[in-house]
N, C-alpha and C. Protein backbone atom coordinates (compact mmCIF):
# COMPACT_ATOMS: atom_id res chain seq x y z
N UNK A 1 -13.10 0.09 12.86
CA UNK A 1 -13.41 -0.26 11.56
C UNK A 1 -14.64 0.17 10.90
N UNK A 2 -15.80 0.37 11.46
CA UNK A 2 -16.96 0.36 10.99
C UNK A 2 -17.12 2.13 10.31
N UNK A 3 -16.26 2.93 10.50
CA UNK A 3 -16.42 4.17 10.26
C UNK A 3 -15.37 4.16 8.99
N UNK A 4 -14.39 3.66 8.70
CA UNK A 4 -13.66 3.41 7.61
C UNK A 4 -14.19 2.54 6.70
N UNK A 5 -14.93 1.60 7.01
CA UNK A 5 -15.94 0.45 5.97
C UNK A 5 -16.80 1.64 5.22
N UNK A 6 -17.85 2.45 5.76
CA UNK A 6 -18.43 3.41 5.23
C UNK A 6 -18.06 4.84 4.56
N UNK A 7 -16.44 4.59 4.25
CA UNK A 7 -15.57 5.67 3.18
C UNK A 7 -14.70 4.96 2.55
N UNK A 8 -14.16 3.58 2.82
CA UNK A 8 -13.33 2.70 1.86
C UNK A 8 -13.96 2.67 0.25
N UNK A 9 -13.31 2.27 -0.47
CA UNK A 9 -14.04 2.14 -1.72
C UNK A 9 -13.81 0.49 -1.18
N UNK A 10 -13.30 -0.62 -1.27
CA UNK A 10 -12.97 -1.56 -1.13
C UNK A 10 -14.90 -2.35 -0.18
N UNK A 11 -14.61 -3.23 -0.69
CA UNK A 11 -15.77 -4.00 0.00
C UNK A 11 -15.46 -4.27 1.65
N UNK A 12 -16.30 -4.33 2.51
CA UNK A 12 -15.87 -5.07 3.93
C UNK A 12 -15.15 -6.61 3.84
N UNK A 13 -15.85 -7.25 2.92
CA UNK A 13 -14.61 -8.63 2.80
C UNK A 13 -13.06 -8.33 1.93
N UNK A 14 -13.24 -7.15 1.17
CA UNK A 14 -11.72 -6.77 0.91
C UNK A 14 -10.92 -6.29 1.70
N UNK A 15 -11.25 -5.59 2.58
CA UNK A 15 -11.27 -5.21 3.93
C UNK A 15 -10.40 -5.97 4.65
N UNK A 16 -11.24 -7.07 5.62
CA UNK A 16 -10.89 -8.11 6.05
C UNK A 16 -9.75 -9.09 5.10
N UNK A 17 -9.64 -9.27 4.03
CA UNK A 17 -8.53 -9.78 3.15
C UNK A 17 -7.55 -9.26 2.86
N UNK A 18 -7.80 -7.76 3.10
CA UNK A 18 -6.52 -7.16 3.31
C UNK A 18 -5.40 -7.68 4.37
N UNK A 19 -6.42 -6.82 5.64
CA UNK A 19 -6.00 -7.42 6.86
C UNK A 19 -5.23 -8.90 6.82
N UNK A 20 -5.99 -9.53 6.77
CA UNK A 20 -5.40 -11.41 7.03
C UNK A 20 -4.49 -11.58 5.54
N UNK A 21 -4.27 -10.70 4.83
CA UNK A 21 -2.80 -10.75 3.85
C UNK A 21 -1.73 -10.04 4.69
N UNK A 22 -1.91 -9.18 5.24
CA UNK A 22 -1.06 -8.49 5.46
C UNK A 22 -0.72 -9.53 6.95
N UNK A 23 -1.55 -9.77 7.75
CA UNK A 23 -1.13 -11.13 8.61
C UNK A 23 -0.41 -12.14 8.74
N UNK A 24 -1.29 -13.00 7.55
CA UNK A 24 -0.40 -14.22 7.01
C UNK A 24 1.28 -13.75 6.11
N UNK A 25 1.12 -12.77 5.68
CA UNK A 25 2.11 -12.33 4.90
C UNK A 25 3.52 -11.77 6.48
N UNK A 26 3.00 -11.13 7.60
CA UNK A 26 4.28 -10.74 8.49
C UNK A 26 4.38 -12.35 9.13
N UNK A 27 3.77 -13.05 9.41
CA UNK A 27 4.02 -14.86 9.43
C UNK A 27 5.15 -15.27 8.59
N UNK A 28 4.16 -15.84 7.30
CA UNK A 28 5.59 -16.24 6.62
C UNK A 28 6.87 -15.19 6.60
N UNK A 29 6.93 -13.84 6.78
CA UNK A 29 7.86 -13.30 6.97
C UNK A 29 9.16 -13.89 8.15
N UNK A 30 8.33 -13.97 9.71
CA UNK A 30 8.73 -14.23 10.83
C UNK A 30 9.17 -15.69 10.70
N UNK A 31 8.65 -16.56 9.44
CA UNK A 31 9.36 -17.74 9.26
C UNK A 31 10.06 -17.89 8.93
N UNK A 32 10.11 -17.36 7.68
CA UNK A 32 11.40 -17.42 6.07
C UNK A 32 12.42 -16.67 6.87
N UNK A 33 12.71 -15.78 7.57
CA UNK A 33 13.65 -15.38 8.29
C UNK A 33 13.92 -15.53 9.79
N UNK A 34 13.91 -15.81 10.02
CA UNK A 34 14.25 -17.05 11.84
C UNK A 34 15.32 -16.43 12.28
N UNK A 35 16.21 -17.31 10.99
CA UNK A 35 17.59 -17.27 11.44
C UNK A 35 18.57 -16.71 10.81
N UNK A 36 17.97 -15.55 10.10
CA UNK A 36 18.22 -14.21 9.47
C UNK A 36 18.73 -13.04 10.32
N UNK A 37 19.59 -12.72 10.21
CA UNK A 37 19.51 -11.31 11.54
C UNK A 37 19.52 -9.67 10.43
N UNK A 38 18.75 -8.62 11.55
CA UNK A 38 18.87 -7.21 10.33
C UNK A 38 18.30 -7.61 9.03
N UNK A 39 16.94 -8.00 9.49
CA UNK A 39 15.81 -8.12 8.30
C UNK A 39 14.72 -7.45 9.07
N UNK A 40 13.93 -6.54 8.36
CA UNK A 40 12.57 -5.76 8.81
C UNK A 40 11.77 -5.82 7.10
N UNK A 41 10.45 -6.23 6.99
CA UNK A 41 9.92 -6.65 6.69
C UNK A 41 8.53 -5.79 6.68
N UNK A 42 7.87 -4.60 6.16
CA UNK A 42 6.52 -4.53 6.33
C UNK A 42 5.71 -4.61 5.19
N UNK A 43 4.51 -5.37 5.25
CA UNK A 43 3.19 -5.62 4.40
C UNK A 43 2.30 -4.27 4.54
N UNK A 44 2.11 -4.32 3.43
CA UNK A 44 0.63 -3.29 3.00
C UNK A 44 0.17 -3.79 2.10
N UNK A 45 -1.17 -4.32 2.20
CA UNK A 45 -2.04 -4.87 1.13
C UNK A 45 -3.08 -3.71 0.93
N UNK A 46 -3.75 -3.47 0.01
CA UNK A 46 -4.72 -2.83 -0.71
C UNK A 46 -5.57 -3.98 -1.85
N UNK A 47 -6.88 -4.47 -1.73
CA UNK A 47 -7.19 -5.13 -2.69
C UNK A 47 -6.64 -6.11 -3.25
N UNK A 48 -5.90 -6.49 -2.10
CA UNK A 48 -5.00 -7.88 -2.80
C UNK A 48 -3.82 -7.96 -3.31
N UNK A 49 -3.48 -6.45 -3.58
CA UNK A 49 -1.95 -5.76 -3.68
C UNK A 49 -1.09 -5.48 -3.32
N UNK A 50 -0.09 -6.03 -3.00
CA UNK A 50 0.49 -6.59 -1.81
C UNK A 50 1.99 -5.72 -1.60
N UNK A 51 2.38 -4.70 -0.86
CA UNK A 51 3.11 -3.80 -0.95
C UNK A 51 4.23 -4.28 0.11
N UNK A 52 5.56 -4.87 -0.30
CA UNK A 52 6.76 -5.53 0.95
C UNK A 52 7.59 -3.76 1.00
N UNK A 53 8.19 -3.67 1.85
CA UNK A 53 9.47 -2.54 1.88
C UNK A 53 9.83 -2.78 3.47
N UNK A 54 11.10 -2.31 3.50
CA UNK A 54 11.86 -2.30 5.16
C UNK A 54 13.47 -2.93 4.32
N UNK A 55 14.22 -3.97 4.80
CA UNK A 55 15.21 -4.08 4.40
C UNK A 55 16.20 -5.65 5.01
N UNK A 56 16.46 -6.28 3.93
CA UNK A 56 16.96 -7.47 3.73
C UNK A 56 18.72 -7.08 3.22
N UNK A 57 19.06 -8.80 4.06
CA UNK A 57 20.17 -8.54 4.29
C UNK A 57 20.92 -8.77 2.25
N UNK A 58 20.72 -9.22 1.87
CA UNK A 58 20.89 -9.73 0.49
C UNK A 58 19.68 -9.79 -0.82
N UNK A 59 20.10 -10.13 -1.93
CA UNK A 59 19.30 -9.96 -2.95
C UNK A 59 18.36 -11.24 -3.12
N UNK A 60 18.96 -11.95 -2.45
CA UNK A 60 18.56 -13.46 -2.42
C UNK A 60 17.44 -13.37 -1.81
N UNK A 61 17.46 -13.18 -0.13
CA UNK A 61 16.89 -12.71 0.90
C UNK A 61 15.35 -11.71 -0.33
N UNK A 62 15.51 -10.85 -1.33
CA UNK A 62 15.16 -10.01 -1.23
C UNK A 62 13.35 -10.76 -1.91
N UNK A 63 14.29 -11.42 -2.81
CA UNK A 63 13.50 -12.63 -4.17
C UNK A 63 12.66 -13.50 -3.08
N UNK A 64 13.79 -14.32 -2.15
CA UNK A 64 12.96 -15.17 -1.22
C UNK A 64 11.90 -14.76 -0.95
N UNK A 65 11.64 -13.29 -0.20
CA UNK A 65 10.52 -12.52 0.76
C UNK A 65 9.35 -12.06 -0.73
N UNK A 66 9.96 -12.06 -1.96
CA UNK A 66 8.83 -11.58 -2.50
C UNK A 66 7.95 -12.94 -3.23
N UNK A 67 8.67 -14.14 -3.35
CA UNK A 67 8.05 -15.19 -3.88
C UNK A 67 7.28 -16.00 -2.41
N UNK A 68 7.86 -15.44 -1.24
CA UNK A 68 7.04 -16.05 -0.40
C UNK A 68 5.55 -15.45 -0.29
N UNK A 69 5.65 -14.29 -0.35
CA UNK A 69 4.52 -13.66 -0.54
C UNK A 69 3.16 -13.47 -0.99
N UNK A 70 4.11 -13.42 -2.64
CA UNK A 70 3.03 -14.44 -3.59
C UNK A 70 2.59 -15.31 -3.27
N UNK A 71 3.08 -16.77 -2.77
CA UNK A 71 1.69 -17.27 -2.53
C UNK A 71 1.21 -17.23 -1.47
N UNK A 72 1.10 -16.49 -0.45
CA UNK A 72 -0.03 -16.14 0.50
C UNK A 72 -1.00 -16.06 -0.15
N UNK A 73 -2.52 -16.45 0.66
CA UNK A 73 -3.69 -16.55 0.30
C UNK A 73 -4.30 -15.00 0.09
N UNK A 74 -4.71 -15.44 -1.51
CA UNK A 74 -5.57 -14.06 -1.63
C UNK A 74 -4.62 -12.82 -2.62
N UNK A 75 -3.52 -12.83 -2.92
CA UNK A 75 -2.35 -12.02 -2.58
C UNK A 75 -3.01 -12.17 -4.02
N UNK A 76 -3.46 -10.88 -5.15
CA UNK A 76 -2.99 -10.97 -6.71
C UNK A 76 -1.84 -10.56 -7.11
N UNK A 77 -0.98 -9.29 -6.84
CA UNK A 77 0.35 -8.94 -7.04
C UNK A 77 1.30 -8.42 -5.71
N UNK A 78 2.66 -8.66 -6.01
CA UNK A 78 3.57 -8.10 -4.91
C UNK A 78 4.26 -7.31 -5.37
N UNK A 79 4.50 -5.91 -5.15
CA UNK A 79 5.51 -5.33 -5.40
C UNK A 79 6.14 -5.22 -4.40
N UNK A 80 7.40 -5.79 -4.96
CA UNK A 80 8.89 -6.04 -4.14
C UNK A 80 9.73 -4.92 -3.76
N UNK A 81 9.24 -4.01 -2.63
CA UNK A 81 10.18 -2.67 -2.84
C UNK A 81 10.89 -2.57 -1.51
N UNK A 82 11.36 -4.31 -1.06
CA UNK A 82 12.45 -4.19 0.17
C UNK A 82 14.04 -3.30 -0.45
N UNK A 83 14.36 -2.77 -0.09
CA UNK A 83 16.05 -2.22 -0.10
C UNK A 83 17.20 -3.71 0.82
N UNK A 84 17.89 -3.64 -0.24
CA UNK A 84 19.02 -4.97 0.27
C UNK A 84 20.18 -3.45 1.24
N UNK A 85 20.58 -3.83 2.47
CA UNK A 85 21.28 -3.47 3.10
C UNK A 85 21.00 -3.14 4.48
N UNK A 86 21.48 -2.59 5.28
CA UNK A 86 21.55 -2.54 6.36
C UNK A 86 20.04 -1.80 6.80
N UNK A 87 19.96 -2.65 8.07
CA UNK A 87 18.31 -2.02 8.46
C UNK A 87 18.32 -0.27 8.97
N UNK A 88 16.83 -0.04 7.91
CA UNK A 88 16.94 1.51 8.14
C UNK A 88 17.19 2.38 9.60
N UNK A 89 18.15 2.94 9.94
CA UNK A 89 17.90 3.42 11.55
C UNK A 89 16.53 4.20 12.31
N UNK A 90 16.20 3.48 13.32
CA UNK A 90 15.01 4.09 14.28
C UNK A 90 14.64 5.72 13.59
N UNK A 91 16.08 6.58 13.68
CA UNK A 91 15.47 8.51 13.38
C UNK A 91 14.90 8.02 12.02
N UNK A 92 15.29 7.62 11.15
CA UNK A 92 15.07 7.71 9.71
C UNK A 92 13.53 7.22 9.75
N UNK A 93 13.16 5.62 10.31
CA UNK A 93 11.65 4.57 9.97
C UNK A 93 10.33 6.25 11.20
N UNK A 94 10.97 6.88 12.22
CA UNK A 94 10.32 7.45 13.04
C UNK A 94 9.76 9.14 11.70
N UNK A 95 10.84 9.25 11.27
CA UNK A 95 10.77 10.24 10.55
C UNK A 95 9.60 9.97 8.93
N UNK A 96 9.63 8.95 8.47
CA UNK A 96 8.56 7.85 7.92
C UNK A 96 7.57 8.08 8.36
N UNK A 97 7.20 8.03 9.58
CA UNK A 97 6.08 8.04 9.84
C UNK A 97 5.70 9.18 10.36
N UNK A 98 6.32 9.94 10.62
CA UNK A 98 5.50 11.52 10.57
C UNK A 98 5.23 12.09 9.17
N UNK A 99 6.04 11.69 8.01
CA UNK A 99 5.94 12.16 7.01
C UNK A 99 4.50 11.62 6.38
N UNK A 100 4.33 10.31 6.69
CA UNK A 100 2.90 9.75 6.04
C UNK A 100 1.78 10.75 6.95
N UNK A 101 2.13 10.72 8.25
CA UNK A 101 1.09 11.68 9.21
C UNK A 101 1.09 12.91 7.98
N UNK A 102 1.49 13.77 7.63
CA UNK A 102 1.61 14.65 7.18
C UNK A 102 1.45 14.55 5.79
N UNK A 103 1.14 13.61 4.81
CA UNK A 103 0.60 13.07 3.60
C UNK A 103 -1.15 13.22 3.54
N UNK A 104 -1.01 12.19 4.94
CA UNK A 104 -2.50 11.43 4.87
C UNK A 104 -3.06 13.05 5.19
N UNK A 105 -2.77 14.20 6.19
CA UNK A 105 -3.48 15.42 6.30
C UNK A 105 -3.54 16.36 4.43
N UNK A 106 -2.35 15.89 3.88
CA UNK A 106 -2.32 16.83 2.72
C UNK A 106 -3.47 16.07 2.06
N UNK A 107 -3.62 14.94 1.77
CA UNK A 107 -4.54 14.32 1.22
C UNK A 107 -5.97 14.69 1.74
N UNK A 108 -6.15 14.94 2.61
CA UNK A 108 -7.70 15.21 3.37
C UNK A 108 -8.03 16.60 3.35
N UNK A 109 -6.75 17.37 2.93
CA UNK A 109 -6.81 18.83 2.96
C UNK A 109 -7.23 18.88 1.26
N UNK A 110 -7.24 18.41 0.68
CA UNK A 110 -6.97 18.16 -1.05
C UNK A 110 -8.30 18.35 -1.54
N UNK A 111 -8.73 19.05 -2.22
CA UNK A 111 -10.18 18.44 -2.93
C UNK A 111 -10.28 17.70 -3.67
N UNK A 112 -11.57 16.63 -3.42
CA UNK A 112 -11.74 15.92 -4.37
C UNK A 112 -10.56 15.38 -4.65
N UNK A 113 -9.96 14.60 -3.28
CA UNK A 113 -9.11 14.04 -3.37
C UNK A 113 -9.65 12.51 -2.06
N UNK A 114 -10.22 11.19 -2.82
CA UNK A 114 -11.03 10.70 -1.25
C UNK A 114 -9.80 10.10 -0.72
N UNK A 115 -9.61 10.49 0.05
CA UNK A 115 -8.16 10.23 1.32
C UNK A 115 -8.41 9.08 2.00
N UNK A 116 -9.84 9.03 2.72
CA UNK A 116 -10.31 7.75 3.45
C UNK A 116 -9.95 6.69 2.68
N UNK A 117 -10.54 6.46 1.61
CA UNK A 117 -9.64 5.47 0.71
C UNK A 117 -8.11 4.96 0.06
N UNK A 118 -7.65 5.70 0.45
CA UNK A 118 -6.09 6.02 -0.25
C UNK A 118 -5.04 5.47 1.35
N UNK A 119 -4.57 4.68 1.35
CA UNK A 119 -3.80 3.87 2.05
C UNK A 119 -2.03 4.51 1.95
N UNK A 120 -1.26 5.26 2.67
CA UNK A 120 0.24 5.89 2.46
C UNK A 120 1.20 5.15 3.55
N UNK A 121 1.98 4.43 2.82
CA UNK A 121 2.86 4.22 3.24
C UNK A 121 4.38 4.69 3.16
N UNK A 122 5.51 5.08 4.11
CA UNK A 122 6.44 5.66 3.63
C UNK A 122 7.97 5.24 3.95
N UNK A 123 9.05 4.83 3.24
CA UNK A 123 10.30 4.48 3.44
C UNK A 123 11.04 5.01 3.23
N UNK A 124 11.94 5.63 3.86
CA UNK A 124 12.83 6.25 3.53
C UNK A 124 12.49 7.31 2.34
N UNK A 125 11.50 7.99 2.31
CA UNK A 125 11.35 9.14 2.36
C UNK A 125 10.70 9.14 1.32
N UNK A 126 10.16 7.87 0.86
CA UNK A 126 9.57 7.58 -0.75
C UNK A 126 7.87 7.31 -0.12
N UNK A 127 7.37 7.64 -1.14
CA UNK A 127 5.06 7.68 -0.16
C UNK A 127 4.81 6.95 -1.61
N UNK A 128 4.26 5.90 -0.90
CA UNK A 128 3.70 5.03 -1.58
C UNK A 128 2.27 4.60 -1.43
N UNK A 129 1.26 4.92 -2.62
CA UNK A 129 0.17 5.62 -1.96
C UNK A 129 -0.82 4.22 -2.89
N UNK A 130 -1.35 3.88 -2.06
CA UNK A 130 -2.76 2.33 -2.97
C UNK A 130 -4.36 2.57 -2.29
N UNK A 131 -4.62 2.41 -3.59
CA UNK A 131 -5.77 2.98 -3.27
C UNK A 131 -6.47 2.72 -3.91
N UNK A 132 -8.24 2.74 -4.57
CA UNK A 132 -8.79 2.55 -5.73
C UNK A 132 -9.46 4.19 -6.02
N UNK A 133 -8.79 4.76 -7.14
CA UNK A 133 -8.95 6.00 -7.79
C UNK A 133 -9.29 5.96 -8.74
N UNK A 134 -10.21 7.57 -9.38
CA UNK A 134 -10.25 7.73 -10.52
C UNK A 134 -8.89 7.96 -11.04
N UNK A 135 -8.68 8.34 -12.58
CA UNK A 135 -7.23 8.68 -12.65
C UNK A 135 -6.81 10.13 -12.66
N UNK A 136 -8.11 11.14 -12.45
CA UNK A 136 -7.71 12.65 -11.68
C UNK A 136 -7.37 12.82 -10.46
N UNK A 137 -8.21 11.63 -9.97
CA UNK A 137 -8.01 11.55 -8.17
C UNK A 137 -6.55 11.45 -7.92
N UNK A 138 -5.96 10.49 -8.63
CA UNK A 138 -5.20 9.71 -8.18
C UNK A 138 -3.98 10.74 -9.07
N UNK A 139 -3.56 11.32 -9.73
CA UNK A 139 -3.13 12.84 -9.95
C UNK A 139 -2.86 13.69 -9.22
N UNK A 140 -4.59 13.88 -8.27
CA UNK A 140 -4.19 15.49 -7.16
C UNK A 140 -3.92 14.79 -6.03
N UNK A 141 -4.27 13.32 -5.69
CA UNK A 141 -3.63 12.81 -4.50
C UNK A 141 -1.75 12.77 -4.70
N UNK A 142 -1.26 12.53 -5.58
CA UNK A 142 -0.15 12.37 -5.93
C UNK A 142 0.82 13.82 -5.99
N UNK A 143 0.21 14.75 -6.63
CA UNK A 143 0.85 16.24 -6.44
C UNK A 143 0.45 16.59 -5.11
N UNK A 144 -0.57 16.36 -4.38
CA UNK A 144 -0.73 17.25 -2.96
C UNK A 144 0.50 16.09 -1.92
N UNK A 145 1.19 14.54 -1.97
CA UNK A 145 1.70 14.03 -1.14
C UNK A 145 2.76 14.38 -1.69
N UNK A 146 3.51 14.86 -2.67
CA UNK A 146 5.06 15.34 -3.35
C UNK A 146 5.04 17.08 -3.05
N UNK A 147 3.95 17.18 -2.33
CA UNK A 147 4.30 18.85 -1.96
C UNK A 147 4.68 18.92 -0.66
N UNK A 148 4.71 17.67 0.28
CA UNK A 148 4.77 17.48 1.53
C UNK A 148 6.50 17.80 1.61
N UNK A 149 7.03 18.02 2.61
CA UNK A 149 8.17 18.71 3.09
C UNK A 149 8.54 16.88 3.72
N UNK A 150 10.23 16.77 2.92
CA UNK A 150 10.44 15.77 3.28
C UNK A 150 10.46 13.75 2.50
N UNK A 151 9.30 14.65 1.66
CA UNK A 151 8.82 13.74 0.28
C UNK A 151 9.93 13.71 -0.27
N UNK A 152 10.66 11.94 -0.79
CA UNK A 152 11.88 12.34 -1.98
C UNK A 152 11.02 12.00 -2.98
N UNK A 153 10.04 10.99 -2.97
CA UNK A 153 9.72 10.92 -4.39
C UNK A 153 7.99 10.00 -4.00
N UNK A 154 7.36 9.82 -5.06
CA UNK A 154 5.30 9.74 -4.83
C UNK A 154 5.83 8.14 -5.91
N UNK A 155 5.06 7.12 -5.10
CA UNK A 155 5.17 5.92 -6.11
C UNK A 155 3.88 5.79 -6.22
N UNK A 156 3.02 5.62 -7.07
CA UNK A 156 1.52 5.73 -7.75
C UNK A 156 0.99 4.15 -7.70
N UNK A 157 0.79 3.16 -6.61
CA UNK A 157 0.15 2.39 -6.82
C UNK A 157 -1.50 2.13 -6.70
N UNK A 158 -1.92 3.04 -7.48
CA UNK A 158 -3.36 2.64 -7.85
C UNK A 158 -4.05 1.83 -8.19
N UNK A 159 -5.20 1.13 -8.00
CA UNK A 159 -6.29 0.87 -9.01
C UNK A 159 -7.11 1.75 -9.35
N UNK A 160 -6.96 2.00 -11.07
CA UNK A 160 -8.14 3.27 -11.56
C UNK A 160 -9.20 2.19 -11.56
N UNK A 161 -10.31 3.38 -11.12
CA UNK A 161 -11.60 2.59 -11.45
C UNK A 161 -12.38 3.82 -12.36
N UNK A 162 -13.68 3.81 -13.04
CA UNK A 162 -14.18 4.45 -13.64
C UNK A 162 -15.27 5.24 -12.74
N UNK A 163 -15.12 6.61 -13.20
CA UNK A 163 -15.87 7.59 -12.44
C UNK A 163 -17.63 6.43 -12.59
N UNK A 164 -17.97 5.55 -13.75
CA UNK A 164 -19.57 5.03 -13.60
C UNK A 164 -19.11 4.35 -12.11
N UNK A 165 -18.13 3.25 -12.52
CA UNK A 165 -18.21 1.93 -11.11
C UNK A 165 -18.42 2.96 -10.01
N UNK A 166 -18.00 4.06 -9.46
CA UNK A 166 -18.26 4.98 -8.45
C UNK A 166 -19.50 5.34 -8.29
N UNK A 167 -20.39 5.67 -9.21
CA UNK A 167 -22.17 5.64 -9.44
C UNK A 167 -22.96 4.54 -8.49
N UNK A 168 -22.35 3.61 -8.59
CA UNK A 168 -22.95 2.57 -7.94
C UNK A 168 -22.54 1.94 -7.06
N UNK A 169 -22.16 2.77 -6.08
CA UNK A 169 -21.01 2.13 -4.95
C UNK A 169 -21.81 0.77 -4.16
N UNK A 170 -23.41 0.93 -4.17
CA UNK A 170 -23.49 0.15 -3.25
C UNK A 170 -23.56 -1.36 -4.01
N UNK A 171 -23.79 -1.25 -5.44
CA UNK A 171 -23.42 -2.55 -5.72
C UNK A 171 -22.28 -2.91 -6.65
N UNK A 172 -21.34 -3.97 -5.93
CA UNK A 172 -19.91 -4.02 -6.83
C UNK A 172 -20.03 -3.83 -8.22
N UNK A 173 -18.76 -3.49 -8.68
CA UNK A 173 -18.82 -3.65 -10.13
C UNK A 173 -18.55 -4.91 -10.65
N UNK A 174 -18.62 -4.90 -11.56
CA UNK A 174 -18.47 -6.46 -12.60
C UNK A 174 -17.21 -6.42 -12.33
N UNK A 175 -16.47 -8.18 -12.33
CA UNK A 175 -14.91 -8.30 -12.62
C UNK A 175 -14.79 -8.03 -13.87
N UNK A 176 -15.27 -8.29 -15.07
CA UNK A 176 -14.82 -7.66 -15.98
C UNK A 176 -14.36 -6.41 -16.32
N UNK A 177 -15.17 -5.27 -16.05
CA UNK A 177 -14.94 -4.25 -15.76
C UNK A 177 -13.81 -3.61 -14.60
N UNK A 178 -13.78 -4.34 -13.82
CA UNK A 178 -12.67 -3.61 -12.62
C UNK A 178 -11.33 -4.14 -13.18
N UNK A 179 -10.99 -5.36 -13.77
CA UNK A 179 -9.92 -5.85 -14.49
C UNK A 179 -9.33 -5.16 -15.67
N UNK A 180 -10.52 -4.81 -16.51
CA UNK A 180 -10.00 -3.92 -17.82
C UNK A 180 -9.56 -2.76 -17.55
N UNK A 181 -10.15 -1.71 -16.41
CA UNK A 181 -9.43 -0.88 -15.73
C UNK A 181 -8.28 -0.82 -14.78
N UNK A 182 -8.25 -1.65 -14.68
CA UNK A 182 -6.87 -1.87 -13.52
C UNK A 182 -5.60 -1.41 -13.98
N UNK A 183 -4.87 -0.97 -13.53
CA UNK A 183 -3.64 -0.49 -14.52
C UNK A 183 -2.19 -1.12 -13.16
């Protein structure tokens, strides 16, 4: 951790709140579905942004997992991007994850593109990328992970922040300011 704290844009307690969202969040997961069968379930938080995808058996199932979510502690938004149907097969979730391997390098290969910060997750063949960006950054991060071989499509969950709040990394920005930018 301590080498990623010193390239995150995110604070070390956002950090850690990530983490224990994305925790408490595969919990209530492992609850709300018990006695569910062919449900997979993964969290990615960014800043409190709370990213579900994998695959539920129904639509019901789908609402349940995203209102449980919400209120986990800390959680400001969920986007709900489970798929209702049959759980994705092992080649397909294995193939996922070489493709993010191969994102997160296009991203680091990128200029002036900060990668350390930029969080990729991938489902079925869709890169879903959170992060806190300018909104050029978050542009050439987005064309360099849709050039990747294998990419069907780049979902843009950003927070823009302003090239000033970046000026002053070592002291936060105002909530006012990080809110009015938020998109």
């Amino acid at each position: 951790g301590t080498a990623l704290v010193a390239t995150d844009r995110r604070t070390t307690g956002e950090q850690v709140e990530d983490q224990t969202i994305e925790m408490k969040t595969a919990a209530e997961m492992r609850n709300l579905f018990a006695e569910t069968q062919n449900v997979r379930v993964n969290a990615h938080s960014y800043a409190g942004q709370l990213l579900l995808v994998g695959d539920v058996p129904t639509e019901q199932d789908k609402q349940r997992a995203g209102e449980a979510a919400a209120q986990v502690e800390k959680v400001l938004r969920v986007v709900n991007e489970l798929r209702v149907g049959d759980i994705t097969p092992m080649s397909v979730r294995t193939n996922d994850t070489w493709i993010s391997s191969k994102v997160r390098t296009a991203l680091i290969n990128t200029k002036e593109v900060p990668s350390l910060t930029i969080n990729t997750t991938t489902e079925r063949g869709i890169v879903y990328l959170q992060g806190k960006v300018t909104e050029p950054e978050g542009a050439r991060a987005a064309i360099a992970a849709s050039g990747v071989s294998g990419v069907n499509k780049v979902v843009k969950l950003f927070e823009i922040v302003s090239p000033e709040s970046l000026q002053s990394s070592t002291a936060p920005a105002p909530i006012e300011e990080s809110n009015a930018q938020s998109s």
